[in-house]
N, C-alpha and C. Protein backbone atom coordinates (compact mmCIF):
# COMPACT_ATOMS: atom_id res chain seq x y z
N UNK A 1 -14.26 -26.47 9.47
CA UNK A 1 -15.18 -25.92 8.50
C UNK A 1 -15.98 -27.05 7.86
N UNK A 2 -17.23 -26.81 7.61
CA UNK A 2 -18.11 -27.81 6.94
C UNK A 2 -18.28 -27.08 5.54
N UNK A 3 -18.87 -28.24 4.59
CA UNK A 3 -18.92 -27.96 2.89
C UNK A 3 -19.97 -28.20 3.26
N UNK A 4 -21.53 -27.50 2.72
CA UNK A 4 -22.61 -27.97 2.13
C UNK A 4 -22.73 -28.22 0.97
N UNK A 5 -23.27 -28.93 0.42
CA UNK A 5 -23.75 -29.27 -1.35
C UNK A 5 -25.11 -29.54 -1.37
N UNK A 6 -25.74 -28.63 -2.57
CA UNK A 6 -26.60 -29.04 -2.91
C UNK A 6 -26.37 -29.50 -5.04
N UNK A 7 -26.78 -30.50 -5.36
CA UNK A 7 -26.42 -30.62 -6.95
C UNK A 7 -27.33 -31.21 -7.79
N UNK A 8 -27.47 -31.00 -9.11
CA UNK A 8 -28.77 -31.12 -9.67
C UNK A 8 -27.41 -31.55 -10.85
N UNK A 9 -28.58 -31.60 -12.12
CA UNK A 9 -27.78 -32.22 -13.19
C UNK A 9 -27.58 -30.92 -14.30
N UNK A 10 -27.46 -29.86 -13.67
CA UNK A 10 -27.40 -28.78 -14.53
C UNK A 10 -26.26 -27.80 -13.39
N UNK A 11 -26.03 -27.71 -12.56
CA UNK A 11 -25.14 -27.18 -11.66
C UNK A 11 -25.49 -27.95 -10.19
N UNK A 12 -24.08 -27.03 -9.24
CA UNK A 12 -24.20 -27.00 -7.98
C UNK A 12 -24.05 -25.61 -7.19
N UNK A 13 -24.30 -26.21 -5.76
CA UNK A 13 -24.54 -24.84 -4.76
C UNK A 13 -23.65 -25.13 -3.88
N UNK A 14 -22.61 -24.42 -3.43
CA UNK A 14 -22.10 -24.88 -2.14
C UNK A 14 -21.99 -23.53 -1.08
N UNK A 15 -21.45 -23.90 -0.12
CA UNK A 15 -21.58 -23.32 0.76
C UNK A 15 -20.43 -23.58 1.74
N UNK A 16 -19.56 -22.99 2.26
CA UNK A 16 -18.53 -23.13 3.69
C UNK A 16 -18.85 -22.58 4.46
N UNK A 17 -19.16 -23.29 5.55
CA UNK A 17 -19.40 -23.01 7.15
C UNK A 17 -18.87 -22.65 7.90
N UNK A 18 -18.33 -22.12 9.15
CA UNK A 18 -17.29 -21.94 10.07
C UNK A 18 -18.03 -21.33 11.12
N UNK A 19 -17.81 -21.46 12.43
CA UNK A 19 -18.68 -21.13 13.29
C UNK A 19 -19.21 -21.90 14.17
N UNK A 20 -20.14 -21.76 14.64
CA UNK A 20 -21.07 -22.72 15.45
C UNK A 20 -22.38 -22.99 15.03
N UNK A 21 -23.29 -23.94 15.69
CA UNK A 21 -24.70 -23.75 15.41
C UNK A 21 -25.56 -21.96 15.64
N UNK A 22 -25.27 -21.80 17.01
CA UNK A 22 -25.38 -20.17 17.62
C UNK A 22 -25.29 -19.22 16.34
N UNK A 23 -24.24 -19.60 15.64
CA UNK A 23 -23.04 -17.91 15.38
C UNK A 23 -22.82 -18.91 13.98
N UNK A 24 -23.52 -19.23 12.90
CA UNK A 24 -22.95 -20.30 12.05
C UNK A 24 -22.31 -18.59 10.74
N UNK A 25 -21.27 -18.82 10.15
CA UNK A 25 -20.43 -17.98 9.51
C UNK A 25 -20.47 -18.39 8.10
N UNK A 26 -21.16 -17.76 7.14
CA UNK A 26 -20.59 -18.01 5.69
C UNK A 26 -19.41 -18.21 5.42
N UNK A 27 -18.44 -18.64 5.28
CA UNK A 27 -17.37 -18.13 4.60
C UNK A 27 -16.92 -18.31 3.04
N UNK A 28 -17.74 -18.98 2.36
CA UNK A 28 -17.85 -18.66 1.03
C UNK A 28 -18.73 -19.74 0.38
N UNK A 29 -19.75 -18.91 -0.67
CA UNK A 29 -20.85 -19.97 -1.49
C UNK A 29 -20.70 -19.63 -2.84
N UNK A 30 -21.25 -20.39 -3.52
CA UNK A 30 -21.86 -20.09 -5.11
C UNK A 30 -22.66 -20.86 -5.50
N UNK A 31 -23.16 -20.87 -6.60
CA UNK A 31 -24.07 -21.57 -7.42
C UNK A 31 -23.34 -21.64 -8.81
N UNK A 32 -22.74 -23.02 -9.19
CA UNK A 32 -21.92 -22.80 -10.35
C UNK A 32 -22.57 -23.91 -11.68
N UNK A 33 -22.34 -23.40 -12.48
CA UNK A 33 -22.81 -24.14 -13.74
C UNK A 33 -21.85 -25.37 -13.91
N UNK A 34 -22.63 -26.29 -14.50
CA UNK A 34 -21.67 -27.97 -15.15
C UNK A 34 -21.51 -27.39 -16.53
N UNK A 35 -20.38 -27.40 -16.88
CA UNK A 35 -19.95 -26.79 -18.36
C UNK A 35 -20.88 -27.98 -19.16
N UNK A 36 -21.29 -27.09 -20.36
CA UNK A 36 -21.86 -28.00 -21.34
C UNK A 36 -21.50 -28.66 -22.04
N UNK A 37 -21.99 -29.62 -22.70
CA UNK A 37 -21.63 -30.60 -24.27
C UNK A 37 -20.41 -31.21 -23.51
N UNK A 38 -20.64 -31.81 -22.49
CA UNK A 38 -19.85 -32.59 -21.79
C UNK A 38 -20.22 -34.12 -21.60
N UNK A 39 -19.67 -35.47 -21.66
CA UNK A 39 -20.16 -36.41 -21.18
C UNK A 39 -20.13 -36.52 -19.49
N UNK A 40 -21.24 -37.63 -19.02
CA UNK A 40 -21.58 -37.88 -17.66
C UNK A 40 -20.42 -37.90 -17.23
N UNK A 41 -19.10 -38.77 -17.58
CA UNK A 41 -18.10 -39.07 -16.98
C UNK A 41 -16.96 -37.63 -17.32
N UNK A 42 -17.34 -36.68 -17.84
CA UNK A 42 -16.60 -35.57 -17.79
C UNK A 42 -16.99 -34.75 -17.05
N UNK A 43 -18.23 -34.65 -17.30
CA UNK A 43 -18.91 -33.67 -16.05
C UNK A 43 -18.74 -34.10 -14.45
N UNK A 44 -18.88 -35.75 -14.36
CA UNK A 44 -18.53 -35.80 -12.82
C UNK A 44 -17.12 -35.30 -12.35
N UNK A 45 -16.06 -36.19 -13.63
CA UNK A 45 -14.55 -35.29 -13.17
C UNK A 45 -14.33 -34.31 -12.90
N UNK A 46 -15.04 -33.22 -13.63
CA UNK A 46 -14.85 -31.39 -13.51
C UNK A 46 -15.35 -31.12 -12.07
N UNK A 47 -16.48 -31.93 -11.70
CA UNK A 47 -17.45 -31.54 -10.75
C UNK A 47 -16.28 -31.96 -9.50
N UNK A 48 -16.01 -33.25 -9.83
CA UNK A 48 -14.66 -33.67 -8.98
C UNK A 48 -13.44 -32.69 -8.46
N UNK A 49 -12.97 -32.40 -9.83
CA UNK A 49 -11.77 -31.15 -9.37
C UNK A 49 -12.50 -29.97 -9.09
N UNK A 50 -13.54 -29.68 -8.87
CA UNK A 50 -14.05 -28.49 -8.04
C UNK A 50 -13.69 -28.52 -6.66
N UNK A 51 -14.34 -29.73 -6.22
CA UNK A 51 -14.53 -30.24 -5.01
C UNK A 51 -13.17 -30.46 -4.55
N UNK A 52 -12.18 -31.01 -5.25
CA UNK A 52 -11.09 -31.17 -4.36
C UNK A 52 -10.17 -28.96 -4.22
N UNK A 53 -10.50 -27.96 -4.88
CA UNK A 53 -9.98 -26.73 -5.46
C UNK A 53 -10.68 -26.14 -3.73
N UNK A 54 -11.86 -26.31 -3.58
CA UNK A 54 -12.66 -25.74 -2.41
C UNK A 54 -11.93 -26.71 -1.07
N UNK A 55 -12.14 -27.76 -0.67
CA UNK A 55 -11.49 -28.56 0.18
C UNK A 55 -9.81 -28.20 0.43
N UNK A 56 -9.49 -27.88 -0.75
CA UNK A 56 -7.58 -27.23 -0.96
C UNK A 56 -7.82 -25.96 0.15
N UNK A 57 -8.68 -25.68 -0.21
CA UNK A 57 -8.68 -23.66 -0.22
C UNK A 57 -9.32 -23.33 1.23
N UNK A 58 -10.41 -24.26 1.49
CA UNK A 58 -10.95 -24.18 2.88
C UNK A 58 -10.62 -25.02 4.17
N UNK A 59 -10.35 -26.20 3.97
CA UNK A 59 -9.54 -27.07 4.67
C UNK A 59 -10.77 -27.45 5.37
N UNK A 60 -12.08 -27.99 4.84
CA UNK A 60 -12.78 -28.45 5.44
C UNK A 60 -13.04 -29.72 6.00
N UNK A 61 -13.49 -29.74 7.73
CA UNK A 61 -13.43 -31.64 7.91
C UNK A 61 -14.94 -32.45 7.71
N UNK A 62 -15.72 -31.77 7.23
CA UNK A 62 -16.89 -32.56 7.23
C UNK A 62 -17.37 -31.98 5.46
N UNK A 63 -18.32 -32.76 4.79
CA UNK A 63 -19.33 -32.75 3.94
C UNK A 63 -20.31 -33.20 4.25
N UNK A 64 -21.90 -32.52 3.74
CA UNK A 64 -23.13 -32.34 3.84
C UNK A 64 -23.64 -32.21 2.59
N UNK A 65 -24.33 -33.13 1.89
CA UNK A 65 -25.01 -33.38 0.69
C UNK A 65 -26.40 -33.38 0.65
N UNK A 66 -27.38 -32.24 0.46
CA UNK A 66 -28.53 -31.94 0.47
C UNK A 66 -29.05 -33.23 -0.45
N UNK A 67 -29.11 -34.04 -0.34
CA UNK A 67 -30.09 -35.41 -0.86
C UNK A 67 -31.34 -35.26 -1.09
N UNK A 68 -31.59 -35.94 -2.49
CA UNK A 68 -32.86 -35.64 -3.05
C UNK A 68 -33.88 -36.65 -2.40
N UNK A 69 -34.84 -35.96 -2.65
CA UNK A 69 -35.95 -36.69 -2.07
C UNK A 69 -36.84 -37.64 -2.90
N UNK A 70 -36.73 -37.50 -4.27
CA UNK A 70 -37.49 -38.01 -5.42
C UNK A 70 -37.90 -39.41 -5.50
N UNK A 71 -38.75 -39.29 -5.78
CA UNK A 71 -39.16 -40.89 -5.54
C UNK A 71 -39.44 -42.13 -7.43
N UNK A 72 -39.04 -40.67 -8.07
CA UNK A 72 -38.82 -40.96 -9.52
C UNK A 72 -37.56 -40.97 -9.95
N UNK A 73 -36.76 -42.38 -10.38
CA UNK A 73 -35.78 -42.40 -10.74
C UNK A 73 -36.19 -42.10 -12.38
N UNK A 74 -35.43 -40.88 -13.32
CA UNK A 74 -34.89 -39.90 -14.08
C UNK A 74 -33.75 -39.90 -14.43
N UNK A 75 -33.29 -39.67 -15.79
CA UNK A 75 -31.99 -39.38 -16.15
C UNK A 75 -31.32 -38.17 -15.42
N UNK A 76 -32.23 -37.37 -15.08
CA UNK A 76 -31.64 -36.38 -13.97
C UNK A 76 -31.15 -36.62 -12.68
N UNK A 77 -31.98 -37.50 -12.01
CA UNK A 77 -31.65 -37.61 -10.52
C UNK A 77 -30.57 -38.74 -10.74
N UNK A 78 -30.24 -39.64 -11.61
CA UNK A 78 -29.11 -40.84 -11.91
C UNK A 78 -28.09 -39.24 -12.25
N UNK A 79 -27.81 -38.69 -13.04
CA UNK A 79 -26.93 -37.40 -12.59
C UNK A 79 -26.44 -36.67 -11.84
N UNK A 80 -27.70 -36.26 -10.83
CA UNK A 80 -27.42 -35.96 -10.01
C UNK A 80 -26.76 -36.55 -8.85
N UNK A 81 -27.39 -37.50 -8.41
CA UNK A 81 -26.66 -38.94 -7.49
C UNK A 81 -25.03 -39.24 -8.23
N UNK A 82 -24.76 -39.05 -9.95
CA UNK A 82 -23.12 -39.50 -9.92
C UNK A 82 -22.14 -37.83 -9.33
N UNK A 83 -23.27 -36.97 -9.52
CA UNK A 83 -22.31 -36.02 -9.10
C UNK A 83 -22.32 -35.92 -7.80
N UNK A 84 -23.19 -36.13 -6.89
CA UNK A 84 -22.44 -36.41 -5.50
C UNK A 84 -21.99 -37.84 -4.68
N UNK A 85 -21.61 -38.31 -5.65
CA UNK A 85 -20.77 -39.80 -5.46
C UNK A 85 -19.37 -38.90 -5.40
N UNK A 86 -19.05 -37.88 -6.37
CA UNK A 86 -17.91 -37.30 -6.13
C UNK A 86 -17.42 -36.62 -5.29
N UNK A 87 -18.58 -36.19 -4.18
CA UNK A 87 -17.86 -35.75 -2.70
C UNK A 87 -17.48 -36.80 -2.36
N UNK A 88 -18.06 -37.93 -2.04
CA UNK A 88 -17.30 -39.37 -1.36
C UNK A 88 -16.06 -39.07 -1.71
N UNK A 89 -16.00 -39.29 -3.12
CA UNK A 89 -14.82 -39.25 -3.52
C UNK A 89 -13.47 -38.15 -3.09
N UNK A 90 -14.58 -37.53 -3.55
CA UNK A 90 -13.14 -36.24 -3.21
C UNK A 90 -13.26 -35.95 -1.54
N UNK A 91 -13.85 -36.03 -0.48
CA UNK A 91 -13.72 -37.12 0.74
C UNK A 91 -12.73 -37.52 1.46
N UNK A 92 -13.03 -38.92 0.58
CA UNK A 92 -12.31 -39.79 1.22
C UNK A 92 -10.75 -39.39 0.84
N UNK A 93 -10.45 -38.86 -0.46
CA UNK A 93 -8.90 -38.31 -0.93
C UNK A 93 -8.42 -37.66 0.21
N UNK A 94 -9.46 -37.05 0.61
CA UNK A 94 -8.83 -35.76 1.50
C UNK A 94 -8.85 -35.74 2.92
N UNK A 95 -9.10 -37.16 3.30
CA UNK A 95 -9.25 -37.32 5.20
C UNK A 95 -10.47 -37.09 5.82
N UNK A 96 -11.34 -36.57 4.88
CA UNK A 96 -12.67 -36.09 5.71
C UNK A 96 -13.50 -37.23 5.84
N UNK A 97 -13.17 -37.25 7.87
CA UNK A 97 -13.83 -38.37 8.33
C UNK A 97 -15.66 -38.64 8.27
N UNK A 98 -16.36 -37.59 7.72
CA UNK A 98 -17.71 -37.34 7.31
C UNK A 98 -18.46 -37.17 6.57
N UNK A 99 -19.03 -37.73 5.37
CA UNK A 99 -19.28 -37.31 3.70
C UNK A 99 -21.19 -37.60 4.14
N UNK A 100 -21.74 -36.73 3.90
CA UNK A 100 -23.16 -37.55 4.10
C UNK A 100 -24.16 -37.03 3.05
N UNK A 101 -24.80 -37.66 2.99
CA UNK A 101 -26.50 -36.83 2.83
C UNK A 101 -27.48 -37.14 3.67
N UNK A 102 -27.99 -35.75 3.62
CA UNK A 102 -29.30 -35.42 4.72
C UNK A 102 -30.62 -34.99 3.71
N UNK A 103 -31.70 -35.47 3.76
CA UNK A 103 -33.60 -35.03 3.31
C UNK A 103 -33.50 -33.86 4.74
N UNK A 104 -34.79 -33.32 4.20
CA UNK A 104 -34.94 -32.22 4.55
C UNK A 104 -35.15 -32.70 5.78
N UNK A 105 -36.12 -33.80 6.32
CA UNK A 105 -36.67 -34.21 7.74
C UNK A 105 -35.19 -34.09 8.60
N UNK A 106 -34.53 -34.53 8.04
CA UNK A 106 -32.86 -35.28 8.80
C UNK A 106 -32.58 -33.34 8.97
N UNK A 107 -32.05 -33.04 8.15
CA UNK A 107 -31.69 -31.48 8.00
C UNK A 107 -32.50 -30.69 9.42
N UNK A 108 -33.97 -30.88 9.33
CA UNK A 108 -34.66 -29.87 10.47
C UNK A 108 -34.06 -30.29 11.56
N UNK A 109 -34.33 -31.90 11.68
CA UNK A 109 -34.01 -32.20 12.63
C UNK A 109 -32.91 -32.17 13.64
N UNK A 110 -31.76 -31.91 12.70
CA UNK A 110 -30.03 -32.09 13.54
C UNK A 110 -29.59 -29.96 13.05
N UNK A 111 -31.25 -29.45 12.85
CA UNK A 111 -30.99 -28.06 13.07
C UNK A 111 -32.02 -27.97 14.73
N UNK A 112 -32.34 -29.20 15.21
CA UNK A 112 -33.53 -29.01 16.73
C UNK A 112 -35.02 -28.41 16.12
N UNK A 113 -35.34 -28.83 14.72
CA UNK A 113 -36.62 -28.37 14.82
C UNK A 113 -37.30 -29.59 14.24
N UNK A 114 -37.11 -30.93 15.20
CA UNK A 114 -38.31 -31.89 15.80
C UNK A 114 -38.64 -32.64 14.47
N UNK A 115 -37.75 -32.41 13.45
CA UNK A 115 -37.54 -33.08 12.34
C UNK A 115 -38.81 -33.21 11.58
N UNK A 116 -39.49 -32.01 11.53
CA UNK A 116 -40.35 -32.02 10.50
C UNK A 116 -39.89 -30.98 9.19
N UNK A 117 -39.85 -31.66 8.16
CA UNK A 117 -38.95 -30.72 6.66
C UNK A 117 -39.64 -29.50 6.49
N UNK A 118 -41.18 -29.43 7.32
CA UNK A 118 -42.04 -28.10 6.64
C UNK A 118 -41.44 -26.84 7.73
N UNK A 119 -40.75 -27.45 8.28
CA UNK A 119 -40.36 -26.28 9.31
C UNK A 119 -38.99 -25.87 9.24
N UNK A 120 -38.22 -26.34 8.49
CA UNK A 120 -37.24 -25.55 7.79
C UNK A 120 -37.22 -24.16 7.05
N UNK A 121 -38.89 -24.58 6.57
CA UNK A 121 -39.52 -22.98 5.78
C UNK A 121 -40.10 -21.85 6.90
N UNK A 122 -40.85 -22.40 8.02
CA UNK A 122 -41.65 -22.46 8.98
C UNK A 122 -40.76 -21.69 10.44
N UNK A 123 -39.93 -22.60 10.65
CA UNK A 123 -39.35 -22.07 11.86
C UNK A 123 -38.27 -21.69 12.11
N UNK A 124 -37.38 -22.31 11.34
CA UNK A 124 -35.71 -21.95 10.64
C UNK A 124 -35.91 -20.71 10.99
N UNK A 125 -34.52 -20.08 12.33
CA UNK A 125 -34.37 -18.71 12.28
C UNK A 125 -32.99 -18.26 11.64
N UNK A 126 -32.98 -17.87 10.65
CA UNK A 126 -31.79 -17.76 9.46
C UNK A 126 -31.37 -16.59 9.90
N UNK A 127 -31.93 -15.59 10.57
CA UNK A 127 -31.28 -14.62 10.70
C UNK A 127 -29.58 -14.21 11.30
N UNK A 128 -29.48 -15.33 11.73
CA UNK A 128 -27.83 -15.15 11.82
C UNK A 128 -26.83 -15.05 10.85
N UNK A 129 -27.38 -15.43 9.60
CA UNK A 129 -26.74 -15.37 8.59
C UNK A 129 -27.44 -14.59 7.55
N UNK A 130 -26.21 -12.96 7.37
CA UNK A 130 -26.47 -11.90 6.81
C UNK A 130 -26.92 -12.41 5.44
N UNK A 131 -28.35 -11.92 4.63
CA UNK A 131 -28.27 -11.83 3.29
C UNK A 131 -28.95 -12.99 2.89
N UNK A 132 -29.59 -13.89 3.91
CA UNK A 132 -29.42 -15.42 3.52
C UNK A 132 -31.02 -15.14 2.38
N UNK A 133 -32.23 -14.59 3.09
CA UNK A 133 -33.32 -14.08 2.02
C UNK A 133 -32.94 -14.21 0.64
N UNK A 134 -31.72 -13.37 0.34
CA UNK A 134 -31.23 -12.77 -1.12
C UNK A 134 -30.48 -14.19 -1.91
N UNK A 135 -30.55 -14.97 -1.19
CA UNK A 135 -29.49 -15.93 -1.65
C UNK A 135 -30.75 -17.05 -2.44
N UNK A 136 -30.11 -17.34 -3.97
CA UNK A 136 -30.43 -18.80 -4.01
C UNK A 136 -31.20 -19.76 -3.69
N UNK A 137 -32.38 -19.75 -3.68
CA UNK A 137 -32.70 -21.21 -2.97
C UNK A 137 -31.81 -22.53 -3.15
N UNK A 138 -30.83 -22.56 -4.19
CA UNK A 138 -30.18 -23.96 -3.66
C UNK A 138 -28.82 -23.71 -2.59
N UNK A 139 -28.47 -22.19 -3.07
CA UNK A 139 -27.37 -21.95 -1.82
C UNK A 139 -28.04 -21.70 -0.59
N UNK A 140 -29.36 -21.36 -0.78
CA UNK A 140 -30.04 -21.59 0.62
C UNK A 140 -29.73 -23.27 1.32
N UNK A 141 -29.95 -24.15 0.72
CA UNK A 141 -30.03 -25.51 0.79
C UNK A 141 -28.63 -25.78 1.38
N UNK A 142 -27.59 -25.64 0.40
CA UNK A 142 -26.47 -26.19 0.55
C UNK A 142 -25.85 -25.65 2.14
N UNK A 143 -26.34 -24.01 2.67
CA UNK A 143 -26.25 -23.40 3.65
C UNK A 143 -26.67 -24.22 4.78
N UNK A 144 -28.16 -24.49 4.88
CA UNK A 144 -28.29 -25.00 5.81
C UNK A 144 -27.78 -26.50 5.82
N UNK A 145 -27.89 -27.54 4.91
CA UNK A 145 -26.96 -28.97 4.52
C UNK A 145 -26.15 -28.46 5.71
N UNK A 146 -24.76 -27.37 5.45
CA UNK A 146 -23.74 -26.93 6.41
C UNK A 146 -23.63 -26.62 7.73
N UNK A 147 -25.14 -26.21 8.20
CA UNK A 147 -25.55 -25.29 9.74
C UNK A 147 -25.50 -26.31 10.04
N UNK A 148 -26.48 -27.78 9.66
CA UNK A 148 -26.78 -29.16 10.19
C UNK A 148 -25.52 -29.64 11.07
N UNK A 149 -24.58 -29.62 10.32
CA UNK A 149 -23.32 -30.14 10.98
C UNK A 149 -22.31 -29.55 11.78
N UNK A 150 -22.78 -28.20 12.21
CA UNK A 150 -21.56 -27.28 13.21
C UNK A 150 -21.86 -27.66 14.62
């Protein structure tokens, strides 16, 4: 099973994979809030024991970290970047020989669509996965982060 993540400095999106590229299988997402009036280093911990609660529960061998693209370093994106320092983390705890992040180009590309990011919107045929329209745009994200790697 693969984890997708997508994470911002106000929540995350994840996503479990199972399946193939062909036949790729939800098997469970959300979009969850970072509890508030928290410090950076509390919020990454919580964000931490998430990550290891899902990895417990799914027994996944790979992670996929929807990586920002920003070219403006922000008190947000320095947030965002410590909260997915904590997949490494929670990772490497757990044997998973694969922790990454992928930009959208990388993403089209290791989905076979010639690695251009506008065609994720463009040519991406999602239809194998029921409901995906209704979903989230960041559990959209974190979804495909996951397809990338089956």
């Amino acid at each position: 099973m693969i984890l997708g993540l997508r994470c911002s400095s106000k929540d995350y999106a994840y996503a479990v994979l199972d399946g193939s590229r062909d036949k790729p299988v939800v098997v469970a997402s959300g979009l969850i809030p970072f509890p508030r009036n928290q410090s950076r280093m509390q919020s990454a911990y919580w964000f931490y024991q998430e990550l290891e609660e899902i990895l417990r529960t799914h027994k996944c061998t790979k992670i996929v970290i929807r990586g920002s693209e920003s070219r403006t370093k922000n008190a947000s994106l320095v947030e965002r970047i410590e909260h997915e320092s904590m997949a490494y983390v929670a990772g490497g705890k757990n044997g998973i020989k694969f922790v990454g992040r992928k930009i959208r180009a990388t993403l089209a590309k290791d989905l076979g669509l010639k690695g251009k990011a506008s065609y994720l919107e463009t040519k991406l045929d999602c239809s194998p996965i029921p409901g995906f329209d209704a979903l989230a745009d960041k559990v959209q994200e974190a979804i495909i982060s996951g397809w990338s790697e089956l």
